[in-house]
Protein backbone atom coordinates (compact mmCIF):
# COMPACT_ATOMS: atom_id res chain seq x y z
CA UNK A 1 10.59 0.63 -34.73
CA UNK A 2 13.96 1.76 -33.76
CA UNK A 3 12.67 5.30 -33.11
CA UNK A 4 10.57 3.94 -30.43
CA UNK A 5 12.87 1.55 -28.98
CA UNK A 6 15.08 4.69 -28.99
CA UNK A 7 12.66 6.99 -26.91
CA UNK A 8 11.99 3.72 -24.17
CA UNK A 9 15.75 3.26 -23.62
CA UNK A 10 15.77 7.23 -22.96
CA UNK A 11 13.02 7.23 -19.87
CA UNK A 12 13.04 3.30 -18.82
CA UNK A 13 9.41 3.55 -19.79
CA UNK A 14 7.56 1.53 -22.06
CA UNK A 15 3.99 2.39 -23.03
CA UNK A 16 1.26 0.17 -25.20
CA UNK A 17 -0.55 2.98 -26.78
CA UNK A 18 0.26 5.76 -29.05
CA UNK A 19 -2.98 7.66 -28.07
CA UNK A 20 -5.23 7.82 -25.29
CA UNK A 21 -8.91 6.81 -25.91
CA UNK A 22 -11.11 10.18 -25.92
CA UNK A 23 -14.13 8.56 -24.64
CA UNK A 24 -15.40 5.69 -22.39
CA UNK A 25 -16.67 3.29 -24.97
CA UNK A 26 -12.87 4.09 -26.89
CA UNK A 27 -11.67 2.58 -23.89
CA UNK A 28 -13.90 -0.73 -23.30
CA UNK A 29 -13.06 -1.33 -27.01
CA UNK A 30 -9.19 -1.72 -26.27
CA UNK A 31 -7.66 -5.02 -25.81
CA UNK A 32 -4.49 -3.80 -23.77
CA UNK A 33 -5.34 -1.51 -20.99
CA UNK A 34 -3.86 2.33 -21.23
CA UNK A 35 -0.83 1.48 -18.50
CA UNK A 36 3.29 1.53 -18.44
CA UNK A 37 5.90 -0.47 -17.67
CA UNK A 38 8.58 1.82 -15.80
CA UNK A 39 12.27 0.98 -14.88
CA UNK A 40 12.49 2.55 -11.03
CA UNK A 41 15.92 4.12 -9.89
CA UNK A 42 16.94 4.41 -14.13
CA UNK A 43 20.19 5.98 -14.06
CA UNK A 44 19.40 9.27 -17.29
CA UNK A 45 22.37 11.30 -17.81
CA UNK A 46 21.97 15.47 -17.26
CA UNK A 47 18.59 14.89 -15.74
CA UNK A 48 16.90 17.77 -14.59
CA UNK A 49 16.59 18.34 -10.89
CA UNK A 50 14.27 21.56 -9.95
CA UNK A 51 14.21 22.38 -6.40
CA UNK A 52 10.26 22.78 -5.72
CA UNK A 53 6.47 20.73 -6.78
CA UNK A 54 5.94 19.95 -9.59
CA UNK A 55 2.18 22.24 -10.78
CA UNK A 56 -0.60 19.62 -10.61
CA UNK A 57 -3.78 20.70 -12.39
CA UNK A 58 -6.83 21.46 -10.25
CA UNK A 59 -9.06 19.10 -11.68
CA UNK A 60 -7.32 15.91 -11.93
CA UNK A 61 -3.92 16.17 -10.60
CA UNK A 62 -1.98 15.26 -13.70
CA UNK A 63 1.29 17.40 -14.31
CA UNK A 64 2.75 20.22 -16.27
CA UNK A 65 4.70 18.72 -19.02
CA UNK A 66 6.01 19.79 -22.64
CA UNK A 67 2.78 18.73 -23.88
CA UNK A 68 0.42 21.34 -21.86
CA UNK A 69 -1.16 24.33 -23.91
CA UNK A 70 0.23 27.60 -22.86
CA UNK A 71 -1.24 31.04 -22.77
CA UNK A 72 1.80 33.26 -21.79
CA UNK A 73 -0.15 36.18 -21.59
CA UNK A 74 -2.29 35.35 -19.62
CA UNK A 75 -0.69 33.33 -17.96
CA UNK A 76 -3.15 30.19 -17.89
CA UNK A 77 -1.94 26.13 -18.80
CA UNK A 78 -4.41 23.74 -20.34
CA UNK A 79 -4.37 20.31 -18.95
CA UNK A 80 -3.74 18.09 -21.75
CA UNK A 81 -5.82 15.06 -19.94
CA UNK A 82 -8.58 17.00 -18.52
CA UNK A 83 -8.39 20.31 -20.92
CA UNK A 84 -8.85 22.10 -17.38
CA UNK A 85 -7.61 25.62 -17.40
CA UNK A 86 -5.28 25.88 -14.99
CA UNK A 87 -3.45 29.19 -13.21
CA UNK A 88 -0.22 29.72 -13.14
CA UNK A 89 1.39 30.62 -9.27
CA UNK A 90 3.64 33.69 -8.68
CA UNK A 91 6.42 32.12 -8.94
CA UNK A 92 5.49 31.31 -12.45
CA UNK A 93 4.84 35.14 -13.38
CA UNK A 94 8.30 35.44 -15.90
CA UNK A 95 7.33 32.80 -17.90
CA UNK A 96 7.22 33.66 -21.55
CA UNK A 97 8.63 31.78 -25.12
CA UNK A 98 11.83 32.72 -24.20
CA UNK A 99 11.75 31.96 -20.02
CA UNK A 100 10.42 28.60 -19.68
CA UNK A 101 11.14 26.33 -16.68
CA UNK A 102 12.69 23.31 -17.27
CA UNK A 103 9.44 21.23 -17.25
CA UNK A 104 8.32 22.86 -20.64
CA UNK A 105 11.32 22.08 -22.49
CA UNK A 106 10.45 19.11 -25.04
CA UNK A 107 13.87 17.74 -24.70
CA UNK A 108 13.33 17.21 -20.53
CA UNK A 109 11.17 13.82 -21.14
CA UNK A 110 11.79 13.05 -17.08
CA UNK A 111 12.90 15.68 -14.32
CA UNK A 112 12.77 15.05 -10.50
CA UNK A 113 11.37 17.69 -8.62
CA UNK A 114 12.56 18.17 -5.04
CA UNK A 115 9.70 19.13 -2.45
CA UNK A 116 10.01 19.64 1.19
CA UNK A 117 7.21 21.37 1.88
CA UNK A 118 4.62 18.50 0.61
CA UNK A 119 6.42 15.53 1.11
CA UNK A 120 8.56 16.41 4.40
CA UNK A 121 12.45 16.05 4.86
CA UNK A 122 13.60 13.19 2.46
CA UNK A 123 14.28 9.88 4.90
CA UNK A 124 17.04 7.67 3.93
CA UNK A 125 17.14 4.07 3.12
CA UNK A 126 16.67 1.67 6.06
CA UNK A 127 17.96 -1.34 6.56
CA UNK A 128 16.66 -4.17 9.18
CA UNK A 129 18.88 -7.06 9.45
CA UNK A 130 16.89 -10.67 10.83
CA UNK A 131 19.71 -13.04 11.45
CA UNK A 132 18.99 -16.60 12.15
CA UNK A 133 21.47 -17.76 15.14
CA UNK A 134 20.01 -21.34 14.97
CA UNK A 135 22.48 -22.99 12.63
CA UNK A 136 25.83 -24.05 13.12
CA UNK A 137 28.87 -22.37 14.56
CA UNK A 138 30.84 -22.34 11.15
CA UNK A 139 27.97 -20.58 9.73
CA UNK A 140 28.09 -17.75 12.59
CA UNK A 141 31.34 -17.03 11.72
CA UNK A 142 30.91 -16.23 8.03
CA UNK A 143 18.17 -6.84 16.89
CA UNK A 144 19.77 -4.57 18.33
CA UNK A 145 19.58 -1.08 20.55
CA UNK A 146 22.00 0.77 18.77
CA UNK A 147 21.83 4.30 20.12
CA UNK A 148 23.73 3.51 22.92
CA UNK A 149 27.07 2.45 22.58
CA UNK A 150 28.29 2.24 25.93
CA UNK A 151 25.65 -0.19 27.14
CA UNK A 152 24.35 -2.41 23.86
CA UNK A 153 20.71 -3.55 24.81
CA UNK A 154 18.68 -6.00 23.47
CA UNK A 155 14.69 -6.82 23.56
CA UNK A 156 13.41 -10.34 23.66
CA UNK A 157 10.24 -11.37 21.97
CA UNK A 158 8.42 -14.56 22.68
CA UNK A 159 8.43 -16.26 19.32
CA UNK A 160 5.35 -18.43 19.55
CA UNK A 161 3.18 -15.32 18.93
CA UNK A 162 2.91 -12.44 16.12
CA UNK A 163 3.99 -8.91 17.75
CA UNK A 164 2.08 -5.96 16.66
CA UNK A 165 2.64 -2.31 16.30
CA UNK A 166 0.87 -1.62 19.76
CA UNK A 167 3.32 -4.05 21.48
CA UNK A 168 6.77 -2.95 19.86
CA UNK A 169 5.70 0.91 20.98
CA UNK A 170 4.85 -0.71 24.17
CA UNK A 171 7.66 -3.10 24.83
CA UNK A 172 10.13 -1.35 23.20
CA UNK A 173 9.23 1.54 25.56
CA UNK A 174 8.51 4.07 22.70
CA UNK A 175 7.14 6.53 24.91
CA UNK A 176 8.88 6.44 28.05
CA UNK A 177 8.46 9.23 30.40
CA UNK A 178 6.24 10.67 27.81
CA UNK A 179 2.83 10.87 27.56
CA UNK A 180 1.23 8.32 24.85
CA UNK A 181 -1.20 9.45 22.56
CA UNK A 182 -4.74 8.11 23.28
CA UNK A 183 -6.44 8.19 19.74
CA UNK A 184 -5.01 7.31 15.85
CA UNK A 185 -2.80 5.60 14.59
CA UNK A 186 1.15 6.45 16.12
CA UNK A 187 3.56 5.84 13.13
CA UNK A 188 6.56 8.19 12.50
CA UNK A 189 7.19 11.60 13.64
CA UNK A 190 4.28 13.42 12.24
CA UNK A 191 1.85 10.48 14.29
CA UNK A 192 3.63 12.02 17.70
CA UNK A 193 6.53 9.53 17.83
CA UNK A 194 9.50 11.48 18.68
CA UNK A 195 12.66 11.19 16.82
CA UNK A 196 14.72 10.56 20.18
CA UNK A 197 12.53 7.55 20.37
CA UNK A 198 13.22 6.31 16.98
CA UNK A 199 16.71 6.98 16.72
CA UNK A 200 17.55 4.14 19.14
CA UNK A 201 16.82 1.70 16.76
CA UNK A 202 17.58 3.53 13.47
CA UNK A 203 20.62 5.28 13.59
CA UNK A 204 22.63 6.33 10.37
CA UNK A 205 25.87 3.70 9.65
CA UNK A 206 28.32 6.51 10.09
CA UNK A 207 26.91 6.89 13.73
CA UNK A 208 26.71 3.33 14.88
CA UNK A 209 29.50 1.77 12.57
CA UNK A 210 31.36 0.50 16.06
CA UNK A 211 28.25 -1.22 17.50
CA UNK A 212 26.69 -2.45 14.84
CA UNK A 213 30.37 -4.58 14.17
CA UNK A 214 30.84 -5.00 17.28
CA UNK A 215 27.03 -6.56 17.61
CA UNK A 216 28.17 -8.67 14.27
CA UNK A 217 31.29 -9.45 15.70
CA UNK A 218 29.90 -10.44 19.22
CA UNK A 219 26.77 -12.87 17.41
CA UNK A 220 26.95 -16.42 18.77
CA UNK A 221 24.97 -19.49 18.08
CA UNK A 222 21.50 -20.04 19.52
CA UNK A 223 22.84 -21.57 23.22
CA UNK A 224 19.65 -23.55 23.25
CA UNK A 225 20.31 -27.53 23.62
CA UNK A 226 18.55 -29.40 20.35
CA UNK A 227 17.72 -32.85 21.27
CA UNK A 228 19.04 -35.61 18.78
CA UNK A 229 15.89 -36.29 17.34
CA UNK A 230 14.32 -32.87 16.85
CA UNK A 231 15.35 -29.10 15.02
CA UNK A 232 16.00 -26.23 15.82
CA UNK A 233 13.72 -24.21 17.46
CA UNK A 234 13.19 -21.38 15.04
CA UNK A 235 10.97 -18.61 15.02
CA UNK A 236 11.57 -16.53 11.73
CA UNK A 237 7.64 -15.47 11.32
CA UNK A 238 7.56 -13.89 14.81
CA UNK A 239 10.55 -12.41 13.59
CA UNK A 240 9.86 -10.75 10.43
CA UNK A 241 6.72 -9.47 12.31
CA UNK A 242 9.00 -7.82 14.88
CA UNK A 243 10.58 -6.16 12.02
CA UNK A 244 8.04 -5.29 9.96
CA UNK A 245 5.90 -3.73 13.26
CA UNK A 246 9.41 -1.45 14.44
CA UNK A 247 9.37 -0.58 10.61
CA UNK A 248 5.90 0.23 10.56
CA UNK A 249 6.41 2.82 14.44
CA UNK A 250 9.44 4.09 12.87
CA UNK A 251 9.33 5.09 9.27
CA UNK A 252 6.13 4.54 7.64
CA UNK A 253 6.50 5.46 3.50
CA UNK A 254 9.80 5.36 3.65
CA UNK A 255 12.28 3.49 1.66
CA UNK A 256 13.01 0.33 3.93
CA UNK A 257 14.12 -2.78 3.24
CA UNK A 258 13.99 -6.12 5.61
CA UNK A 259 16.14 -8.41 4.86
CA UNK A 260 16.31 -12.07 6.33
CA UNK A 261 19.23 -14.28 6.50
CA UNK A 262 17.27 -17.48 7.13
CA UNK A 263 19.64 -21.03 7.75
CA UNK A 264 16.62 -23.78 8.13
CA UNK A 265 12.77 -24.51 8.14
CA UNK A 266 10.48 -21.97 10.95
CA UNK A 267 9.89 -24.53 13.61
CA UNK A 268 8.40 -22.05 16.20
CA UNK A 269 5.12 -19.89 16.39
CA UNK A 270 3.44 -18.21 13.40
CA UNK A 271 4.42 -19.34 9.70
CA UNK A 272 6.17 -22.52 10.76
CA UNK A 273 6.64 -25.00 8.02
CA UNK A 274 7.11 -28.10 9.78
CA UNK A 275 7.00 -29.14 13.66
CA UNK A 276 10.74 -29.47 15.69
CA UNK A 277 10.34 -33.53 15.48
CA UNK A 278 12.67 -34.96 12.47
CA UNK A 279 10.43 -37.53 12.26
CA UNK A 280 8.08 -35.42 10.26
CA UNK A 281 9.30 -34.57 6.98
CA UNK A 282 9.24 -31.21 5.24
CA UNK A 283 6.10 -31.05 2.93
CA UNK A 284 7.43 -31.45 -0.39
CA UNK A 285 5.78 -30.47 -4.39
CA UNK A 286 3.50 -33.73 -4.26
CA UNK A 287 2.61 -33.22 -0.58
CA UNK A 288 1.59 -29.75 -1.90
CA UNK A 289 -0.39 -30.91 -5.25
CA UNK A 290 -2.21 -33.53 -3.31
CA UNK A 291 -2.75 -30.59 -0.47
CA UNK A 292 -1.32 -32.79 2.08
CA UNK A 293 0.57 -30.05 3.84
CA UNK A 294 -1.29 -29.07 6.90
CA UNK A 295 1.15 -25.94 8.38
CA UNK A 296 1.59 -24.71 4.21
CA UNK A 297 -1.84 -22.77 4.07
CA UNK A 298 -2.12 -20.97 7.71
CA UNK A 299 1.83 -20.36 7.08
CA UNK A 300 0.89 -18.43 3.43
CA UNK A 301 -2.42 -16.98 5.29
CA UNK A 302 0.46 -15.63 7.74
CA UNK A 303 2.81 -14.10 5.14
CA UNK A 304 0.12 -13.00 3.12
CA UNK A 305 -1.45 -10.59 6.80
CA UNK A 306 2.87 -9.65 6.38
CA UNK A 307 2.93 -8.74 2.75
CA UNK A 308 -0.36 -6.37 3.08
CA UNK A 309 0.99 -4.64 6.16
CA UNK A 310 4.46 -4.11 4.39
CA UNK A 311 2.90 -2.90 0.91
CA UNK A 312 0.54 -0.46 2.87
CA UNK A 313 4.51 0.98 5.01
CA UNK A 314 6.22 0.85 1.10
CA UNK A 315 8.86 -1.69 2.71
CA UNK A 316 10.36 -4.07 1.24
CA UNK A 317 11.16 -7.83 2.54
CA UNK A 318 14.56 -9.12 0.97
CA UNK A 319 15.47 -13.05 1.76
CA UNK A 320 18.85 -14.91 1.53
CA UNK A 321 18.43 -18.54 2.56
CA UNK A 322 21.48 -20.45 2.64
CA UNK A 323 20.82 -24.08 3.97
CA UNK A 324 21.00 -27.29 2.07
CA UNK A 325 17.69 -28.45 3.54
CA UNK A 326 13.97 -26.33 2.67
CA UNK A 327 13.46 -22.51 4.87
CA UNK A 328 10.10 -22.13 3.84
CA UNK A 329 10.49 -20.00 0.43
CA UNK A 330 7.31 -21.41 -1.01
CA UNK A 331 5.32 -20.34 2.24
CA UNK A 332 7.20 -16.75 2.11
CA UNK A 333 6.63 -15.87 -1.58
CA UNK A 334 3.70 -14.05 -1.25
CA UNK A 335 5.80 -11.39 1.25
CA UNK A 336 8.75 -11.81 -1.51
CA UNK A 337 6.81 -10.96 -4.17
CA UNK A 338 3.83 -8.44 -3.50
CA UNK A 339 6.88 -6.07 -1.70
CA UNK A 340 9.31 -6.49 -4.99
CA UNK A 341 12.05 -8.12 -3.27
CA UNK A 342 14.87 -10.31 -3.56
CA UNK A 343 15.33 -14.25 -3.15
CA UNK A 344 19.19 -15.55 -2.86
CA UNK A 345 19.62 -19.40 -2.60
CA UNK A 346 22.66 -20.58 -1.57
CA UNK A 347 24.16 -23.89 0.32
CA UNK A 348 26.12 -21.32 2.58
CA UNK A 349 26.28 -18.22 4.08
CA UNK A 350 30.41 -18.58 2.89
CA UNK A 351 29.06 -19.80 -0.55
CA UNK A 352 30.28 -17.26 -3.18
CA UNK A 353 26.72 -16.66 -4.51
CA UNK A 354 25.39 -15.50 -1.24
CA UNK A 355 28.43 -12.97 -0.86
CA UNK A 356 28.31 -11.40 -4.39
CA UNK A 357 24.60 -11.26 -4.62
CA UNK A 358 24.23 -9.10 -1.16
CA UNK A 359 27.44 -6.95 -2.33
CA UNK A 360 25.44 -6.13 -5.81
CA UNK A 361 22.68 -4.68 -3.62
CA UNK A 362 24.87 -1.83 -2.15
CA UNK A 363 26.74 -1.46 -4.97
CA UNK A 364 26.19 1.69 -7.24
CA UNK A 365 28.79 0.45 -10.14
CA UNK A 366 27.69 -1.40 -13.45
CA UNK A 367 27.36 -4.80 -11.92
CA UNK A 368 25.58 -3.62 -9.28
CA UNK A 369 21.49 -3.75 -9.10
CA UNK A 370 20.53 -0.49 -9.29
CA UNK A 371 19.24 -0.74 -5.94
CA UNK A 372 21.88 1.36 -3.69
CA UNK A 373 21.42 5.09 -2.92
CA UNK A 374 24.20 8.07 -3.64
């Protein structure tokens, strides 16, 4: 037992099979399906980095590993899921028993393989902030055009209403002085998006570290009078769409997170929890077991439309919600979840578990989450 326990704390992978099933029926018969649990982002000392793509087999794709056949001489691999006889490539003509590359050595169990040429330049992480300005001044003091320092611009949204990705290229004047595709899909640089375009909105920190704090610095409280007897008008759906749309122009498949800093209940347009009067109350667990919530299903039907279009980009939606009355978590869990992000609940944005749980996130140490990138 320790042996094995030994080989899943080497990879971060844990597998419920010792051998795969050889035939069809082999495989109805099992009770666990063939799968794996893997650890993303594991941290494995001395692990092999080769600088080109990894050799798929022909026939079903799978990878040359320590566990593939080998005819040196002539100079053929045998897929050990398929048994397809596979070619080696010219660069591959040296191997021999005593010149293997480092995916054939039995004590490389995981290796990274850098490719340019099938994958594209590497993007980095991206980061979308959503900042709720409709709470109260002590809590400011605890989007953006950022490509332009001189002049820091802003674009309004009307938060009643979802925004898609036609809109934000529209709006957002993607394609200004250019002329717009007229068929497919535009998403990223290889869909005809320019990277001028995109850089005005995603620029790396060490480019826009003075206006994004002075943008930080410079964020006020939501000027718009409340009445006594009503809250804040709050629009965090239409927000989260805005983000997840410019995500979805921008950088399609790439490693982006969204992450919301939410300070009360979505009053406002699309996945609203509860209407501005405070003489309704926020649904609670027996309004929601008796299903006497009417805004809780058309909200999750909302975040649900949110959570396919971000698992279909590969973004993530992160949320820290730090109010002492509901923000909607229950309605947002379906984004949360299917997109592997984070929930933070705090009673303040100056509350000590808000402030160490988003430091842990960039943080690359031992406490950290494993989540940052060197």
């Amino acid at each position: 037992m320790s042996e094995f326990l030994e080989l899943e704390a080497l990879d971060g992978i844990r597998m419920p099979w010792n051998v795969i099933p050889g035939t069809k029926e082999d495989a109805v018969s099992c009770v666990v399906p063939v799968s794996a649990i893997y650890t993303p982002l594991k941290s494995i000392p001395d692990m092999p980095v080769v600088p080109y793509a990894p050799l798929r087999c022909r026939m079903c794709r799978s990878i040359l590993n320590p566990f593939s056949r080998v005819d040196y001489n002539a100079k053929i691999w045998l897929c050990t899921f398929c048994f397809q006889r596979n070619q080696f490539p010219q660069h591959y003509s040296s191997i021999s028993e005593n010149n293997l590359p480092p995916e054939l050595f039995p004590q490389y169990t995981t290796i990274e393989y850098i490719s340019t040429a099938e994958t594209g330049p590497v993007m980095p992480p991206v980061f979308i902030f959503v900042v709720d300005t409709c709470i109260i001044e002590e809590e400011i003091g605890y989007v953006h055009e950022l490509g332009f320092g001189l002049l820091p611009k802003s674009y309004v949204f009307k938060g009643t209403k979802e925004v898609s990705k036609e809109q934000i290229l529209e709006q957002m004047c993607f394609f200004a002085g250019k002329q717009k595709p007229t068929t497919g899909v535009i998403a990223g640089t290889r869909d005809g998006l320019s990277s001028e375009s995109i850089s005005r909105f995603l620029v790396p920190a060490s480019e826009c570290e003075f206006v994004l704090n002075s943008v930080i610095e410079e964020l006020q409280k939501d000027p718009w009078h409340i009445p006594a007897d009503q809250r804040a008008s709050r629009c965090t759906g239409a927000a989260l769409s805005v983000a997840a749309s410019l995500l979805g122009v921008c950088v399609p498949g790439s490693g982006a997170r969204i992450m919301a800093f939410v300070g009360g209940p979505s009053t406002e347009g699309p996945g609203s929890i509860v209407s501005k009067s405070l003489t309704e109350p926020i649904r609670s667990h027996k309004d929601l077991d008796k299903d006497s919530a009417p805004l809780f299903d058309k909200a999750v039907k909302f975040y649900d439309q949110i959570a396919k279009q971000l698992v279909h980009q590969g973004h993530v939606l992160d949320l820290f919600a730090c109010a002492v009355d509901q923000v909607g978590v229950a309605e947002m869990k379906v984004a949360i979840e299917k997109t592997g992000g984070i929930v933070v609940l705090a009673e303040s944005f100056g509350h000590s578990v808000f402030k160490d749980s988003l430091l842990r996130i960039f943080q690359s140490a031992d406490n950290g989450l494993g989540l940052s990138f060197k």
